[in-house]
Protein backbone atom coordinates (compact mmCIF):
# COMPACT_ATOMS: atom_id res chain seq x y z
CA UNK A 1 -159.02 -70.31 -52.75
CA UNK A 2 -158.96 -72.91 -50.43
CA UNK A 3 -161.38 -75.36 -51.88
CA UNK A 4 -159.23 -75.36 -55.36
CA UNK A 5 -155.99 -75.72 -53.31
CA UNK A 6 -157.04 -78.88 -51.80
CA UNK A 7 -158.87 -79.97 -55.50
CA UNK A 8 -155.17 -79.48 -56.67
CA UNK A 9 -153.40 -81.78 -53.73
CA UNK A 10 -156.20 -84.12 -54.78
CA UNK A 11 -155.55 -84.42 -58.33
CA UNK A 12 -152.40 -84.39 -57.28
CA UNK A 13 -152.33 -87.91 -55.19
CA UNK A 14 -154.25 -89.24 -58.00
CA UNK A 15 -152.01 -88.46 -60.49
CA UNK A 16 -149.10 -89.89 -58.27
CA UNK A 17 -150.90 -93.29 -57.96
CA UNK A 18 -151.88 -93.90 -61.63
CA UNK A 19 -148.19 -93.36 -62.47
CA UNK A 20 -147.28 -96.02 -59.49
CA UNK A 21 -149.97 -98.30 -60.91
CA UNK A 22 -148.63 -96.98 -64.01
CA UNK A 23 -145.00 -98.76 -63.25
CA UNK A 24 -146.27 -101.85 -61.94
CA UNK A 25 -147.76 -102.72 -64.78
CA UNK A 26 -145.00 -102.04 -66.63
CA UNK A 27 -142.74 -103.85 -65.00
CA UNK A 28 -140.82 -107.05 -67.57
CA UNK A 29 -139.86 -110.15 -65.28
CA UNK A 30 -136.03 -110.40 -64.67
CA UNK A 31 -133.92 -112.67 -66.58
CA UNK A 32 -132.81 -115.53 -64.54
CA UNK A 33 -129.31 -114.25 -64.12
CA UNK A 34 -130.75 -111.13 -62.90
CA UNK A 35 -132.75 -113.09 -60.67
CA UNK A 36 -129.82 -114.78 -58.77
CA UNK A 37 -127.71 -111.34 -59.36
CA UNK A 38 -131.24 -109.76 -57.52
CA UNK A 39 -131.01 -112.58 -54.48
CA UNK A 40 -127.56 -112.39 -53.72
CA UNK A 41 -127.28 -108.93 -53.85
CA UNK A 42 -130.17 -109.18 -50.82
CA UNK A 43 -128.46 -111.70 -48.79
CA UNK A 44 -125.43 -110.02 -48.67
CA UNK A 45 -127.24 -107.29 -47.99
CA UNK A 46 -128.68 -108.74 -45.09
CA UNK A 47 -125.40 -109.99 -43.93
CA UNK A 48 -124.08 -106.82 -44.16
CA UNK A 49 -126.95 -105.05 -42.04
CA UNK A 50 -126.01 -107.87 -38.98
CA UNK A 51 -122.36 -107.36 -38.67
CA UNK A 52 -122.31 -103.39 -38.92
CA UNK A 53 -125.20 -103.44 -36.81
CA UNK A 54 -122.66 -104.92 -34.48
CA UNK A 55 -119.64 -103.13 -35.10
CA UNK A 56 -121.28 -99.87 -35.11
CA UNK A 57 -122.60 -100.44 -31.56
CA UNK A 58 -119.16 -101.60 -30.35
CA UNK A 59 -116.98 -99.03 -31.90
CA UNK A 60 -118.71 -95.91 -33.11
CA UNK A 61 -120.05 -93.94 -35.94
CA UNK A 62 -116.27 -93.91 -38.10
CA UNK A 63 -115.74 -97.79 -37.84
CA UNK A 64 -119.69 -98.81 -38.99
CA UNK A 65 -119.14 -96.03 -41.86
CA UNK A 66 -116.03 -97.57 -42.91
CA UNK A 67 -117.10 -101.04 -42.80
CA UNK A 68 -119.94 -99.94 -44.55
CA UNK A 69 -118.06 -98.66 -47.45
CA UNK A 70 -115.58 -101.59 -47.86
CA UNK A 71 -118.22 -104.35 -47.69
CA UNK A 72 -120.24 -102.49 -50.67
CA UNK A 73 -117.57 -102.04 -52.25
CA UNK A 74 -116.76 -105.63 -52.35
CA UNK A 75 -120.34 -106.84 -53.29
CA UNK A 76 -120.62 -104.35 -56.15
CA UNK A 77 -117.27 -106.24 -57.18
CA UNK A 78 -118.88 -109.54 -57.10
CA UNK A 79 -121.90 -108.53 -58.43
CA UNK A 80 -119.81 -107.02 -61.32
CA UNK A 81 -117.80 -110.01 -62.04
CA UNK A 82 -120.76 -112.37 -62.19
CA UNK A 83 -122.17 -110.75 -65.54
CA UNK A 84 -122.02 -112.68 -68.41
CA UNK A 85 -120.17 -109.62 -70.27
CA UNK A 86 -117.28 -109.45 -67.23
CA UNK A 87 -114.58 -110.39 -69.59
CA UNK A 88 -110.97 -109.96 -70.50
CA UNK A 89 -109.53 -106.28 -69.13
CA UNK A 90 -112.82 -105.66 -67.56
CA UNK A 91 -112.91 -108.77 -65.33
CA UNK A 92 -108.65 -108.66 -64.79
CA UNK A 93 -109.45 -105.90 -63.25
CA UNK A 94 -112.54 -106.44 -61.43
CA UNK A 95 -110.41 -109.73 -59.94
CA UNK A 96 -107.16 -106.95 -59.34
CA UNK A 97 -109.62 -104.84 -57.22
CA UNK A 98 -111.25 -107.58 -55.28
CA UNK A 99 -107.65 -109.23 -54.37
CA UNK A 100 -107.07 -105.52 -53.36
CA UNK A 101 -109.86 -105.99 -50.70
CA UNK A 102 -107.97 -109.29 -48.81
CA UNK A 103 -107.58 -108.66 -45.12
C-alpha cells in the first residue's frame, strides 16, 4: 500500500511540472501597452511596499491596512484609466473616483 501511495505522489509532482512547463510555453509576449501597464503597476508596487512598511511600524496593524487599501485602490484607478478603451462614461468616472481620492 505504501509503495503505490508514494508511486501516486510521484506521478503526481510530475504531472504538476509538465503542466508548469506546460504554461511557460504557452505563454504570448505582452503587447507594449501591457508592458508599461506591467512596469508601472510594479513600481508602484514597490513604492507602496516602502511607505506601509513604514507606517505600519509607526502606527499599527489598522493604519498599514488602511493605507493599504487606499493606495490600491488608487493604482487600480490609474491603471484603469491608462487603457486605450478608458473612454467617455467609463473614464468620467474613473477621473470622478480618483479626484475622490485627493488628500
Amino acid at each position: 500500500m505504501w509503495v503505490i501511495r508514494q508511486q501516486d505522489i510521484a506521478s503526481k509532482e510530475r504531472l504538476s511540472k509538465f503542466k508548469l512547463l506546460e504554461s511557460l510555453i504557452a505563454k504570448q509576449e505582452l503587447a507594449d501597452y501591457e508592458e508599461v501597464l506591467k512596469k508601472k503597476l510594479v513600481d508602484d508596487l514597490s513604492i507602496l511596499v516602502l511607505v506601509l512598511g513604514r507606517v505600519g511600524y509607526c502606527h499599527g496593524v489598522l493604519v498599514f491596512l488602511c493605507l493599504v487599501c487606499y493606495v490600491m485602490e488608487l493604482c487600480l484607478i490609474n491603471i484603469l484609466l491608462s487603457f486605450p478603451c478608458a473612454t467617455g462614461h467609463v473614464k468620467e468616472a474613473l477621473e470622478a473616483l480618483k479626484m475622490n481620492h485627493r488628500p
